[in-house]
Structures are given as C-alpha cells and as structure tokens.
PDB file of N, CA and C in Angstrom:
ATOM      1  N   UNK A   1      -3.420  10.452 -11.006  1.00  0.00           N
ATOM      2  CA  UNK A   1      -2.067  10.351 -10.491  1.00  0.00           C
ATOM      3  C   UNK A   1      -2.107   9.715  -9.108  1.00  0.00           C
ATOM      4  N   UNK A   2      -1.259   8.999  -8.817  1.00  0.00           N
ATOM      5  CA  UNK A   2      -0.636   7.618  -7.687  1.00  0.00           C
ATOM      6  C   UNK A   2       0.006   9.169  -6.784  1.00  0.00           C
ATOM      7  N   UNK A   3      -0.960   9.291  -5.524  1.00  0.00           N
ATOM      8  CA  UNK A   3      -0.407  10.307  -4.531  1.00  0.00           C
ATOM      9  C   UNK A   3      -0.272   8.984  -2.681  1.00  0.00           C
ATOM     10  N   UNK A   4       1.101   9.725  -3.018  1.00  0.00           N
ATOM     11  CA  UNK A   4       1.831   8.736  -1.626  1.00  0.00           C
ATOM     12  C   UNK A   4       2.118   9.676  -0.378  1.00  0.00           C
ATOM     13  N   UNK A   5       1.742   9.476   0.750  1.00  0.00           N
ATOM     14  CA  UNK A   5       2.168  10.206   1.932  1.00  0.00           C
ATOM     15  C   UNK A   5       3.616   9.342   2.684  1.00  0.00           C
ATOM     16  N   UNK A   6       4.253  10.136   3.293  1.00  0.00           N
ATOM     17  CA  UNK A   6       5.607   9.705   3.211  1.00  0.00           C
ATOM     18  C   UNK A   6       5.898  10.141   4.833  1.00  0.00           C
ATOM     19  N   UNK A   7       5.698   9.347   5.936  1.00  0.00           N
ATOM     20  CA  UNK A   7       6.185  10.091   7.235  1.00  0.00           C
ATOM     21  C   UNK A   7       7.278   9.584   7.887  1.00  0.00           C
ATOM     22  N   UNK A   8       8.268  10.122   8.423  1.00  0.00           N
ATOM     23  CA  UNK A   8      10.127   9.098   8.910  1.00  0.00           C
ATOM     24  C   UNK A   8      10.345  10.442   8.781  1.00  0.00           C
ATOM     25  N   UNK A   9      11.554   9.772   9.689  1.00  0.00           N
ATOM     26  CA  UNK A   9      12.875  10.653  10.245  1.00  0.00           C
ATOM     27  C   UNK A   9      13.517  11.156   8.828  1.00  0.00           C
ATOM     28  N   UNK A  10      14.194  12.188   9.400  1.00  0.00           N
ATOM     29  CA  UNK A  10      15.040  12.374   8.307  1.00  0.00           C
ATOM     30  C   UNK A  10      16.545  11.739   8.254  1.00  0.00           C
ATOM     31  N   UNK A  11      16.441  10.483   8.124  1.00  0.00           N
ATOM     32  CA  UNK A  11      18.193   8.828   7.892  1.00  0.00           C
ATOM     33  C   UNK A  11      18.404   8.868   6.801  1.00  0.00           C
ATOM     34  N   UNK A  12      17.488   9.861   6.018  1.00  0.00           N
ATOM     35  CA  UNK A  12      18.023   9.554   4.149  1.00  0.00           C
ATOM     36  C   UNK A  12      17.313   8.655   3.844  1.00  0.00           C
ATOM     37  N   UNK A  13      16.346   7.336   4.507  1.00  0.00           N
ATOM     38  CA  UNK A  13      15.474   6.449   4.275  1.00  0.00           C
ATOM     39  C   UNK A  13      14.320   6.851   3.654  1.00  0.00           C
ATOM     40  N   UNK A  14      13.699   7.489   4.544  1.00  0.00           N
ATOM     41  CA  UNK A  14      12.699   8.771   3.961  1.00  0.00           C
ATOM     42  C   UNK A  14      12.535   9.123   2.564  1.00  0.00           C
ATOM     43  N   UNK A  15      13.546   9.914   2.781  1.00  0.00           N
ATOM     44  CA  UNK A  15      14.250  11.164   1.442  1.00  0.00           C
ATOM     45  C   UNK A  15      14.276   9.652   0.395  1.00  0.00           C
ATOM     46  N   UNK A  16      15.008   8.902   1.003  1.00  0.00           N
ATOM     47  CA  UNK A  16      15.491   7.671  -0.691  1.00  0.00           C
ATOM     48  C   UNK A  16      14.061   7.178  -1.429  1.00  0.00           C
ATOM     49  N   UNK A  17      13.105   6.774  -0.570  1.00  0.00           N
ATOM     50  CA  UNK A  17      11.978   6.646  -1.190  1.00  0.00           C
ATOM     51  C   UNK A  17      11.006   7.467  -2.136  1.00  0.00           C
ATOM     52  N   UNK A  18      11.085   8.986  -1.289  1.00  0.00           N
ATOM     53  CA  UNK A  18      10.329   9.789  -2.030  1.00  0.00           C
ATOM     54  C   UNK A  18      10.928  10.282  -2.939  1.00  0.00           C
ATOM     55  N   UNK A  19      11.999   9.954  -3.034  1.00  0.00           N
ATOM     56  CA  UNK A  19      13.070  10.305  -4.904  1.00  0.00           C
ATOM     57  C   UNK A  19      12.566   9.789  -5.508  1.00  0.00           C
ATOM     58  N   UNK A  20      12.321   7.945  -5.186  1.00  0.00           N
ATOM     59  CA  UNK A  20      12.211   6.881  -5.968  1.00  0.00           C
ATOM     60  C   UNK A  20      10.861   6.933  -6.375  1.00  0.00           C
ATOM     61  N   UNK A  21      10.066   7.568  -5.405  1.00  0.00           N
ATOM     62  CA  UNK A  21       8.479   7.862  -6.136  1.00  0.00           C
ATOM     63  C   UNK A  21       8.464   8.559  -7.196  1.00  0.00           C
ATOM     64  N   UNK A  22       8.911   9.705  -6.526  1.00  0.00           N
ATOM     65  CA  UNK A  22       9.165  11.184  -7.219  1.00  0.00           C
ATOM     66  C   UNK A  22       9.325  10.613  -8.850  1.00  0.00           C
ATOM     67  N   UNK A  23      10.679   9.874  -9.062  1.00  0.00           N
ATOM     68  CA  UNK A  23      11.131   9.536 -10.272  1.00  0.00           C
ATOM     69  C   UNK A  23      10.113   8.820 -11.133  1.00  0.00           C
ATOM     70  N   UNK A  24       9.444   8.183 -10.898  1.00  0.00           N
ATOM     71  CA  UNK A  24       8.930   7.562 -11.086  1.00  0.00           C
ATOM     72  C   UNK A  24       7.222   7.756 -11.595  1.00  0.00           C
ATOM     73  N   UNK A  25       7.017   9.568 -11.478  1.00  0.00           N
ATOM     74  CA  UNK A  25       5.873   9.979 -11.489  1.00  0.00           C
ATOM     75  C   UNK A  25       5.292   9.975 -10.558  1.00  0.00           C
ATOM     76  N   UNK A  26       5.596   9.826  -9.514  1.00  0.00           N
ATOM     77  CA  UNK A  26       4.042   9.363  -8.526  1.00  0.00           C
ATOM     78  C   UNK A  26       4.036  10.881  -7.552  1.00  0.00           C
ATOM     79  N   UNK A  27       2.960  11.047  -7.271  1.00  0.00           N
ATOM     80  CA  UNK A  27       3.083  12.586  -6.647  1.00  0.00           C
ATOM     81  C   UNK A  27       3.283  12.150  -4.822  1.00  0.00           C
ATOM     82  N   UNK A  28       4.582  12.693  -4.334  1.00  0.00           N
ATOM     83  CA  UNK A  28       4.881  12.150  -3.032  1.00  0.00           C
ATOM     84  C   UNK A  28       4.274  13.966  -1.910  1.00  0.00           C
ATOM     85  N   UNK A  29       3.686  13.616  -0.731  1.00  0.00           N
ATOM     86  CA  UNK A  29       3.851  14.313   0.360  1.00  0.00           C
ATOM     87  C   UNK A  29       4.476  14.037   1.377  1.00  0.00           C
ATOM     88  N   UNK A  30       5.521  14.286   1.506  1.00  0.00           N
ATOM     89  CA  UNK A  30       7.018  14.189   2.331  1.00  0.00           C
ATOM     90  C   UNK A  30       6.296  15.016   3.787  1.00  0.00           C
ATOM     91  N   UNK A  31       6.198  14.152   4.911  1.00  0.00           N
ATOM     92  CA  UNK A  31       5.395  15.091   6.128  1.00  0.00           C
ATOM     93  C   UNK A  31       6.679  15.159   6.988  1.00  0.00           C
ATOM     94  N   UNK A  32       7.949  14.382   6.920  1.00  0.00           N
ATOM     95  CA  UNK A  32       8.945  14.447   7.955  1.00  0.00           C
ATOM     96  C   UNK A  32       8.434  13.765   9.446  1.00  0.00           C
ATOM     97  N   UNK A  33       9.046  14.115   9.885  1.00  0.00           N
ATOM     98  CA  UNK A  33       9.145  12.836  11.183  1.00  0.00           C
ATOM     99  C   UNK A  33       7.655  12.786  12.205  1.00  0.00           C
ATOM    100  N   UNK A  34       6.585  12.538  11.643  1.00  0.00           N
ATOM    101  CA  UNK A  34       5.266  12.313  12.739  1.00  0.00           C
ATOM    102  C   UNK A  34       5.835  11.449  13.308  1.00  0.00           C
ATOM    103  N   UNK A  35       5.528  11.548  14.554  1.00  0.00           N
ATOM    104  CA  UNK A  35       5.854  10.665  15.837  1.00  0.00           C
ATOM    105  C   UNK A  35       5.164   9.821  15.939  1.00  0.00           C
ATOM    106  N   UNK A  36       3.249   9.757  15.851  1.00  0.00           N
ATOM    107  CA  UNK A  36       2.550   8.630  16.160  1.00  0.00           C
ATOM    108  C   UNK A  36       1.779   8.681  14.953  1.00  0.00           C
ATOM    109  N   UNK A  37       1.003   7.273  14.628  1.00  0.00           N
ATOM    110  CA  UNK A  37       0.479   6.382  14.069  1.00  0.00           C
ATOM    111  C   UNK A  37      -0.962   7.801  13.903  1.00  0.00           C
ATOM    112  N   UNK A  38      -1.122   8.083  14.496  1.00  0.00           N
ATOM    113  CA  UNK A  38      -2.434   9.017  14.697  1.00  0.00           C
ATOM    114  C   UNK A  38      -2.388  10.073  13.847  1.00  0.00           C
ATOM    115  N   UNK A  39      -1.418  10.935  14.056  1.00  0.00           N
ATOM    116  CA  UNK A  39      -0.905  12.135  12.897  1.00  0.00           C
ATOM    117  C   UNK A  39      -0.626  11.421  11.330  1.00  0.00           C
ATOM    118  N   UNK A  40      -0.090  10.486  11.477  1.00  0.00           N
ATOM    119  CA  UNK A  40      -0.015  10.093  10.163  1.00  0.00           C
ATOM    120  C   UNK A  40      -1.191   9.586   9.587  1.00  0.00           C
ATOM    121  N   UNK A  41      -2.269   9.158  10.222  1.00  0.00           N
ATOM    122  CA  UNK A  41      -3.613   8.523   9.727  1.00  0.00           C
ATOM    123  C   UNK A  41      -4.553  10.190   9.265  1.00  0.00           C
ATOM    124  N   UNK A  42      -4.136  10.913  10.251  1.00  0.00           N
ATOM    125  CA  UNK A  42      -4.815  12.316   9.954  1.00  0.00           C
ATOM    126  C   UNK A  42      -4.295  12.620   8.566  1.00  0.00           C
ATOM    127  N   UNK A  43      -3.135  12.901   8.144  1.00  0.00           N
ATOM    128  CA  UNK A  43      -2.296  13.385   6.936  1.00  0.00           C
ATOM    129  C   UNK A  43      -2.762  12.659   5.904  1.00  0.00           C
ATOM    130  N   UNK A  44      -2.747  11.344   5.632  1.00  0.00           N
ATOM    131  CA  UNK A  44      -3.109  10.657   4.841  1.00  0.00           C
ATOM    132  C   UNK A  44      -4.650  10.501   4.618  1.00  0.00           C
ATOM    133  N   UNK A  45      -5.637  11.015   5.022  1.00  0.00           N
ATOM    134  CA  UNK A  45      -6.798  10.955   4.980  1.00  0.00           C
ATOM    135  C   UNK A  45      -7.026  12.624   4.129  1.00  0.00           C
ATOM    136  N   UNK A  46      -6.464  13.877   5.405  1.00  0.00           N
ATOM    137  CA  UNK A  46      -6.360  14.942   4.621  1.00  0.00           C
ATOM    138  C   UNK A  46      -6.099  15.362   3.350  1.00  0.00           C
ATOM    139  N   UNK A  47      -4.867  13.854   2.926  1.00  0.00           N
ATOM    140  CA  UNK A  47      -4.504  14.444   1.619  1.00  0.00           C
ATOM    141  C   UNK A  47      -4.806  13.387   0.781  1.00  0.00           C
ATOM    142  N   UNK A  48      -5.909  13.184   0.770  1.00  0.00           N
ATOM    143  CA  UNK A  48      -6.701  11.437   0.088  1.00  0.00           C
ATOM    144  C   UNK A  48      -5.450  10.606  -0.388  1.00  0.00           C
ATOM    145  N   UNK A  49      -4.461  10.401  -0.100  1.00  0.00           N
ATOM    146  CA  UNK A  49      -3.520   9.702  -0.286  1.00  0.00           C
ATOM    147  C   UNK A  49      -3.857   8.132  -0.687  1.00  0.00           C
ATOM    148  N   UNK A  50      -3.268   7.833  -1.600  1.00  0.00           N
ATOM    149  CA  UNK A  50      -3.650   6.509  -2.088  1.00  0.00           C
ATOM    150  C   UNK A  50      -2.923   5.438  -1.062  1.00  0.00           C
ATOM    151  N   UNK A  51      -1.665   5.901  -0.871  1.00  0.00           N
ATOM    152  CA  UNK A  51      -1.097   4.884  -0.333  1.00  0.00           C
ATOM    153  C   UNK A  51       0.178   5.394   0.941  1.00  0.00           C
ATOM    154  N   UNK A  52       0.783   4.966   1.951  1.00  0.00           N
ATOM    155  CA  UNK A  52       1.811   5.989   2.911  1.00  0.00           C
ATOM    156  C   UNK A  52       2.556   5.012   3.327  1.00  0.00           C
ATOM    157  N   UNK A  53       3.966   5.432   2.947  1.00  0.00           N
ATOM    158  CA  UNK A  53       5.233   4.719   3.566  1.00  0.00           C
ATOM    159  C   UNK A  53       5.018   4.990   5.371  1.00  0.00           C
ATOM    160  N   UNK A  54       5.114   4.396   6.323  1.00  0.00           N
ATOM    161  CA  UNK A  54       5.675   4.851   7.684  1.00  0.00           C
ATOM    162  C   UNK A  54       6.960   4.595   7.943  1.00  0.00           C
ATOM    163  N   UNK A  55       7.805   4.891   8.213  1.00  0.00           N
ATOM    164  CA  UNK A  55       9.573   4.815   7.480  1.00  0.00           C
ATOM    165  C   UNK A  55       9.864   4.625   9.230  1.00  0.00           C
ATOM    166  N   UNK A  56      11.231   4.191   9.563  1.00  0.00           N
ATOM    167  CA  UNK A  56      11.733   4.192  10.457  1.00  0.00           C
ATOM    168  C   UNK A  56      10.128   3.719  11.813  1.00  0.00           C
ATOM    169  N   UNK A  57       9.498   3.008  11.702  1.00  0.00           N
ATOM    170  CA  UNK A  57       8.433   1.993  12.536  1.00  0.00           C
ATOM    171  C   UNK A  57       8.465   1.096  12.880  1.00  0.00           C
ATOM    172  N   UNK A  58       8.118   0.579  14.146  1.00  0.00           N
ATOM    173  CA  UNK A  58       7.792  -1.211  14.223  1.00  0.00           C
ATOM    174  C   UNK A  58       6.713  -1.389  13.566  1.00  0.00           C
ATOM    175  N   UNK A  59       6.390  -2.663  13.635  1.00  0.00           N
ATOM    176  CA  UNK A  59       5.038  -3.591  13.086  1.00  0.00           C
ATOM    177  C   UNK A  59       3.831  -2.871  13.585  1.00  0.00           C
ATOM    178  N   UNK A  60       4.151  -2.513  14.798  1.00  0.00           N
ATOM    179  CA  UNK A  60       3.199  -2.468  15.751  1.00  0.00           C
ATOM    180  C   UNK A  60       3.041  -1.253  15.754  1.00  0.00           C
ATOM    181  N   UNK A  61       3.308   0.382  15.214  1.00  0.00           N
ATOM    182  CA  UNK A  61       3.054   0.955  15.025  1.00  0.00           C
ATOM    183  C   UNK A  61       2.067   0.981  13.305  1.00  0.00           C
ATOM    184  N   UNK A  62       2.782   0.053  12.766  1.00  0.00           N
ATOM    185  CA  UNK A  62       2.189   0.273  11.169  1.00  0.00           C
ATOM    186  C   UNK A  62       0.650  -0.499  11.268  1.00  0.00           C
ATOM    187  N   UNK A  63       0.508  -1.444  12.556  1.00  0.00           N
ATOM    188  CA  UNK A  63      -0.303  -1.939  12.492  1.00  0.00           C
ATOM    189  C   UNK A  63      -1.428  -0.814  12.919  1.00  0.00           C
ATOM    190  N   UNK A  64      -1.044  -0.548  13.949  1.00  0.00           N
ATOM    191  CA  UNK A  64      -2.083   1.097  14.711  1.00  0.00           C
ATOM    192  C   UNK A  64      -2.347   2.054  13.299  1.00  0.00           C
ATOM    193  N   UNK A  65      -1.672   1.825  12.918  1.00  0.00           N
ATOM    194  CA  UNK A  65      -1.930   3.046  11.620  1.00  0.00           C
ATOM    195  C   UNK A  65      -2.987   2.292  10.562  1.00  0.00           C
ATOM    196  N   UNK A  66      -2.899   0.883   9.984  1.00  0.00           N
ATOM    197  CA  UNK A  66      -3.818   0.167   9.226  1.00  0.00           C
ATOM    198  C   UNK A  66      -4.870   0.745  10.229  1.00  0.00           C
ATOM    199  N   UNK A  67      -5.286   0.280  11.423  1.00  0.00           N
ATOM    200  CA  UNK A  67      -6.355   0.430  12.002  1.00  0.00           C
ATOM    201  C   UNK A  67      -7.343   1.730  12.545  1.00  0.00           C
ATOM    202  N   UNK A  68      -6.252   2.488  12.321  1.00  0.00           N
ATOM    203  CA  UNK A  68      -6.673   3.918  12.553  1.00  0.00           C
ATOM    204  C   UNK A  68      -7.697   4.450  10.758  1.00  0.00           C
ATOM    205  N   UNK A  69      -7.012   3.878   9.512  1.00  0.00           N
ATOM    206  CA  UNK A  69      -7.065   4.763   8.470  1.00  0.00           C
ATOM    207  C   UNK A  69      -8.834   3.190   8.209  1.00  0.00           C
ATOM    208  N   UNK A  70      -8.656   2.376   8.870  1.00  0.00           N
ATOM    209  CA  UNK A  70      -9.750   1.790   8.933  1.00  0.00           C
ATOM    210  C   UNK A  70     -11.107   2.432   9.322  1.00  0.00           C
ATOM    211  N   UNK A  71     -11.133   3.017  10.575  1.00  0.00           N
ATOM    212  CA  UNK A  71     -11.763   3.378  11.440  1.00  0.00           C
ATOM    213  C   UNK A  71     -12.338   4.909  10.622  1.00  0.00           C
ATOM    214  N   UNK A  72     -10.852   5.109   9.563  1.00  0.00           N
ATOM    215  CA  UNK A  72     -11.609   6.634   8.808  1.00  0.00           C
ATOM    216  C   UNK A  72     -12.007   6.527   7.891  1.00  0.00           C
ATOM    217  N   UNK A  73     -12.199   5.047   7.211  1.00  0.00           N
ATOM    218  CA  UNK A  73     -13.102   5.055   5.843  1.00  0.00           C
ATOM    219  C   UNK A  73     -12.212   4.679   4.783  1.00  0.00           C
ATOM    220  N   UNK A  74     -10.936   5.128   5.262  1.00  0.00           N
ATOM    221  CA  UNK A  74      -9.349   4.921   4.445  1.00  0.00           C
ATOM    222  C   UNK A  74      -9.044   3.534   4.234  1.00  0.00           C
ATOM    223  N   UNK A  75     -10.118   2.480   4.195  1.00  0.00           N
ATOM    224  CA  UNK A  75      -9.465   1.133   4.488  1.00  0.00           C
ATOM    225  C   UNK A  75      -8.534   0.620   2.933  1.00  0.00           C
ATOM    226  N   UNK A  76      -9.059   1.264   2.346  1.00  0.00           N
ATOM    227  CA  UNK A  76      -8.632   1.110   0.500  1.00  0.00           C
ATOM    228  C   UNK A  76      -6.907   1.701   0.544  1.00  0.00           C
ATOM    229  N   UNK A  77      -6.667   2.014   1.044  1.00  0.00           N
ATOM    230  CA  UNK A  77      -5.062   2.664   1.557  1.00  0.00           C
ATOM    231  C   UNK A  77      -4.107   1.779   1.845  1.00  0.00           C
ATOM    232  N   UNK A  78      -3.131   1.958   0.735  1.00  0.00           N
ATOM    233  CA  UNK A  78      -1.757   1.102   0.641  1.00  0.00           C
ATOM    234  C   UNK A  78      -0.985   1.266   1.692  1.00  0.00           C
ATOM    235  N   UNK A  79      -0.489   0.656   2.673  1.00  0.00           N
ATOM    236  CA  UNK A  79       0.208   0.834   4.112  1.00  0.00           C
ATOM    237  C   UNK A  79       1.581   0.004   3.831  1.00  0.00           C
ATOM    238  N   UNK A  80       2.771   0.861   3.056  1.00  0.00           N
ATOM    239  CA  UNK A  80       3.766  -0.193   3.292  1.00  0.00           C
ATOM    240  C   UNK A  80       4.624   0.073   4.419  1.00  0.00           C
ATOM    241  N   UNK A  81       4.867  -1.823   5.031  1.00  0.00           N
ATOM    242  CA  UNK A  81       6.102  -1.468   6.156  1.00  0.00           C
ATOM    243  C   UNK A  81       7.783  -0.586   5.809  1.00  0.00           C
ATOM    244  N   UNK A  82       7.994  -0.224   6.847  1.00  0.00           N
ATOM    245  CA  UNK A  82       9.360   0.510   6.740  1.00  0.00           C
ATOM    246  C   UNK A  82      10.324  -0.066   6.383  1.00  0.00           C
ATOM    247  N   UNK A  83      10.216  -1.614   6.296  1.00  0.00           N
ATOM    248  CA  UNK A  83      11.204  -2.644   5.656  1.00  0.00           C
ATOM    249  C   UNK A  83      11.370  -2.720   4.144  1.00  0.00           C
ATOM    250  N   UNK A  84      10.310  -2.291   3.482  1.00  0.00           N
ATOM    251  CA  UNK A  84      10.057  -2.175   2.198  1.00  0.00           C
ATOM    252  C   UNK A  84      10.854  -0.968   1.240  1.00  0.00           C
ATOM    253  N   UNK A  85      11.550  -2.152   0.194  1.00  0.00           N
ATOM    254  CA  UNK A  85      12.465  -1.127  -0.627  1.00  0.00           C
ATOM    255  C   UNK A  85      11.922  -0.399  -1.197  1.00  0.00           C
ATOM    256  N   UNK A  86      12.434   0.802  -1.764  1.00  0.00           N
ATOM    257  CA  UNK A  86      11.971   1.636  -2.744  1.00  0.00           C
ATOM    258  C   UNK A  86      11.224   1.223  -4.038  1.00  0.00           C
ATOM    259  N   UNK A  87      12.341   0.331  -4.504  1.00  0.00           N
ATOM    260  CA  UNK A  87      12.060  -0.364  -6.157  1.00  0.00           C
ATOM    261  C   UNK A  87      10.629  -0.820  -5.688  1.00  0.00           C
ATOM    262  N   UNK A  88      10.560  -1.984  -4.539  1.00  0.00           N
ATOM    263  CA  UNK A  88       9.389  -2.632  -4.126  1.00  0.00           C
ATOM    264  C   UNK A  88       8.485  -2.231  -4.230  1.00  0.00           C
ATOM    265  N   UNK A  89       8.538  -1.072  -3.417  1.00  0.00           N
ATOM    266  CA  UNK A  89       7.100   0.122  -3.649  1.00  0.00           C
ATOM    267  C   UNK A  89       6.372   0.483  -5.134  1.00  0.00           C
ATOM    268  N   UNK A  90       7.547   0.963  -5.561  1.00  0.00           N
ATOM    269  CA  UNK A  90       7.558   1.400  -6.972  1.00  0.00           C
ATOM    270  C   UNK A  90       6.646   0.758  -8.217  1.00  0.00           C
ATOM    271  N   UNK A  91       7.154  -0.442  -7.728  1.00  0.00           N
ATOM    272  CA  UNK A  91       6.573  -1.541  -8.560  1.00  0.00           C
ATOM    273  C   UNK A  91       5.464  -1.680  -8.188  1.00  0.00           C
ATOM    274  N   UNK A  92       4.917  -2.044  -7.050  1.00  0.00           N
ATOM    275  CA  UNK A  92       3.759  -2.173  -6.867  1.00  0.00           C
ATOM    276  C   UNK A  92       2.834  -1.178  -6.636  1.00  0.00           C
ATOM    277  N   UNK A  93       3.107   0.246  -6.888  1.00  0.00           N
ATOM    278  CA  UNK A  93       2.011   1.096  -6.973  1.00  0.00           C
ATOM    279  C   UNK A  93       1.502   1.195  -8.678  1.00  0.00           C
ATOM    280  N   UNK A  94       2.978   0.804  -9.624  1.00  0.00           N
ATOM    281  CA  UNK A  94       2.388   1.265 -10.833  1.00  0.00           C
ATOM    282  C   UNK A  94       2.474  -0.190 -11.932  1.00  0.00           C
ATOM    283  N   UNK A  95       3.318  -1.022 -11.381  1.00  0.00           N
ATOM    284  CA  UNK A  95       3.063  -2.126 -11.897  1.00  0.00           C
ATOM    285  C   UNK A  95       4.586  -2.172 -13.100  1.00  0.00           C
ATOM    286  N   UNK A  96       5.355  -1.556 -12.946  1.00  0.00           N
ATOM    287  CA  UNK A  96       6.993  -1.239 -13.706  1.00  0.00           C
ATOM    288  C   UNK A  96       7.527  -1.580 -12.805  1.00  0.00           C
ATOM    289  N   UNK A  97       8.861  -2.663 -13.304  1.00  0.00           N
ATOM    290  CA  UNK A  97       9.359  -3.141 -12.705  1.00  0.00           C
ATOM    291  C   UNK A  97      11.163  -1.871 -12.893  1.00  0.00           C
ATOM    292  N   UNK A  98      11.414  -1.213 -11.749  1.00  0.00           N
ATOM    293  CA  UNK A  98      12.154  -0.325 -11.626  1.00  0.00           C
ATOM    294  C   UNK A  98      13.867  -0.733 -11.721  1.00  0.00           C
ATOM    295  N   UNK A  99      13.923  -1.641 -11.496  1.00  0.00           N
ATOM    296  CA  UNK A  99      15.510  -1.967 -11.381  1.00  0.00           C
ATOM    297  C   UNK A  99      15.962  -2.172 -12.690  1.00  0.00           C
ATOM    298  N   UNK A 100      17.450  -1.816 -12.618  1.00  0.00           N
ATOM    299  CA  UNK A 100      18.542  -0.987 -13.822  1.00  0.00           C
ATOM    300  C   UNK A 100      18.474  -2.579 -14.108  1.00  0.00           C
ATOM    301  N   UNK A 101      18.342  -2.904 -15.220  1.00  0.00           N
ATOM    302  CA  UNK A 101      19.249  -4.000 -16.021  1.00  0.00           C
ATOM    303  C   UNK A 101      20.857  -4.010 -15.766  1.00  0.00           C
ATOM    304  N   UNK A 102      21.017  -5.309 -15.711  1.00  0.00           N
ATOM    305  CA  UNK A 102      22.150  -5.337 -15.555  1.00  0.00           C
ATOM    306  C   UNK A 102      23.042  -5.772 -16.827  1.00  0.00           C
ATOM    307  N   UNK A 103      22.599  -5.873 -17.860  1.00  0.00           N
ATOM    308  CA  UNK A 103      23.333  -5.726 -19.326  1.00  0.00           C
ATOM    309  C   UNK A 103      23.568  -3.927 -19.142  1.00  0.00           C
ATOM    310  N   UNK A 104      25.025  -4.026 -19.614  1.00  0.00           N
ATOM    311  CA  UNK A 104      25.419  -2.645 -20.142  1.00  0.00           C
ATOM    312  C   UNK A 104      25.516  -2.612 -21.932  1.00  0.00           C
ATOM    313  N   UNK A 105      24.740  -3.550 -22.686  1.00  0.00           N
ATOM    314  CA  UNK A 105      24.713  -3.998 -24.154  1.00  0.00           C
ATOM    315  C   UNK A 105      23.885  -2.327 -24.091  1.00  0.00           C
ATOM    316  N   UNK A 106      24.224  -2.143 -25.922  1.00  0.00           N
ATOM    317  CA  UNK A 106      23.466  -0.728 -25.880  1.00  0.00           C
ATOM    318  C   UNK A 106      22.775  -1.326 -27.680  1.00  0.00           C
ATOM    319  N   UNK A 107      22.189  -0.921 -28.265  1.00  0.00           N
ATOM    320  CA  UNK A 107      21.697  -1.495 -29.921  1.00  0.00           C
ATOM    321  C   UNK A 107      22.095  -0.419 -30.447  1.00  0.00           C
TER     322      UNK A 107
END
C-alpha cells in the first residue's frame, strides 16, 4: 500500500487532498500544520512514507525538505509541490487517471 504524509494548515487544502488519497486507497498521515521543512522530513522518514504533500509552502521550503529527506536516505521519496492538484497526485502515485468523465451517457 501507497502511504502519503500530508503536512499544511488546516484551508481545507490539506483536508481536500487527503480525501482524494484517502478515496482512492492510498493510506494518508494527515500531521496538520508543521511549520518547518525539518519536522516534516522527520515524519516522513518515521513513517517510511512513500511520498509527502507540503501544502500551503514556497519552492524554497519544498526544496529544504527534498534536501533534508536526501541527507536521510529518503532520497526515493515523492515530494509534491503545494501547487499540485489532488487528481494530479492521484494519478501519479497509482497510475488512474481520477477525473469524473464528463459524459453523463449511462449503458
């Protein structure tokens, strides 16, 4: 199982993603608002996490965080930016492409 660490504020940004995991099968750890790049490299190592949203970040924090989970052996670790949609994610952890069709045809 596809285990995602999940750290942001609580804007509902957060929360919208780890639904969209959630739904999707993927086992999410929702840590709520870590402040620095450092706590979140700790969490995600602790919880062998395959891959960790940093939600509500600059570049330049997500970049400190690639380099931190480097430095722990974690370099194999999916780091998506906070710009990144849900579906986006989705798709690229499991390879299903998530978005509703837009035919309402039924057979």
């Amino acid at each position: 199982m596809i285990r995602v660490v999940i750290a942001g504020d609580d804007d509902g940004d957060a929360a919208e993603l780890a639904m969209a995991l959630r739904d999707a099968g993927i086992e999410v750890v929702y840590t709520g608002p870590l402040r620095t790049a450092e706590q979140v490299a700790a969490t995600v190592v602790q919880e062998d996490a395959d891959a960790v949203g940093f939600r509500g970040t600059d570049e330049a924090a997500v970049a400190e965080l690639r380099g931190l989970l480097v430095e722990r052996g974690a370099e194999d670790v999916v780091v998506f930016p906070s710009t990144a949609a849900p579906d986006e994610i989705v798709q690229s952890l499991t390879g299903t492409d998530t978005r509703r069709s837009e035919s309402t045809r039924t057979t």
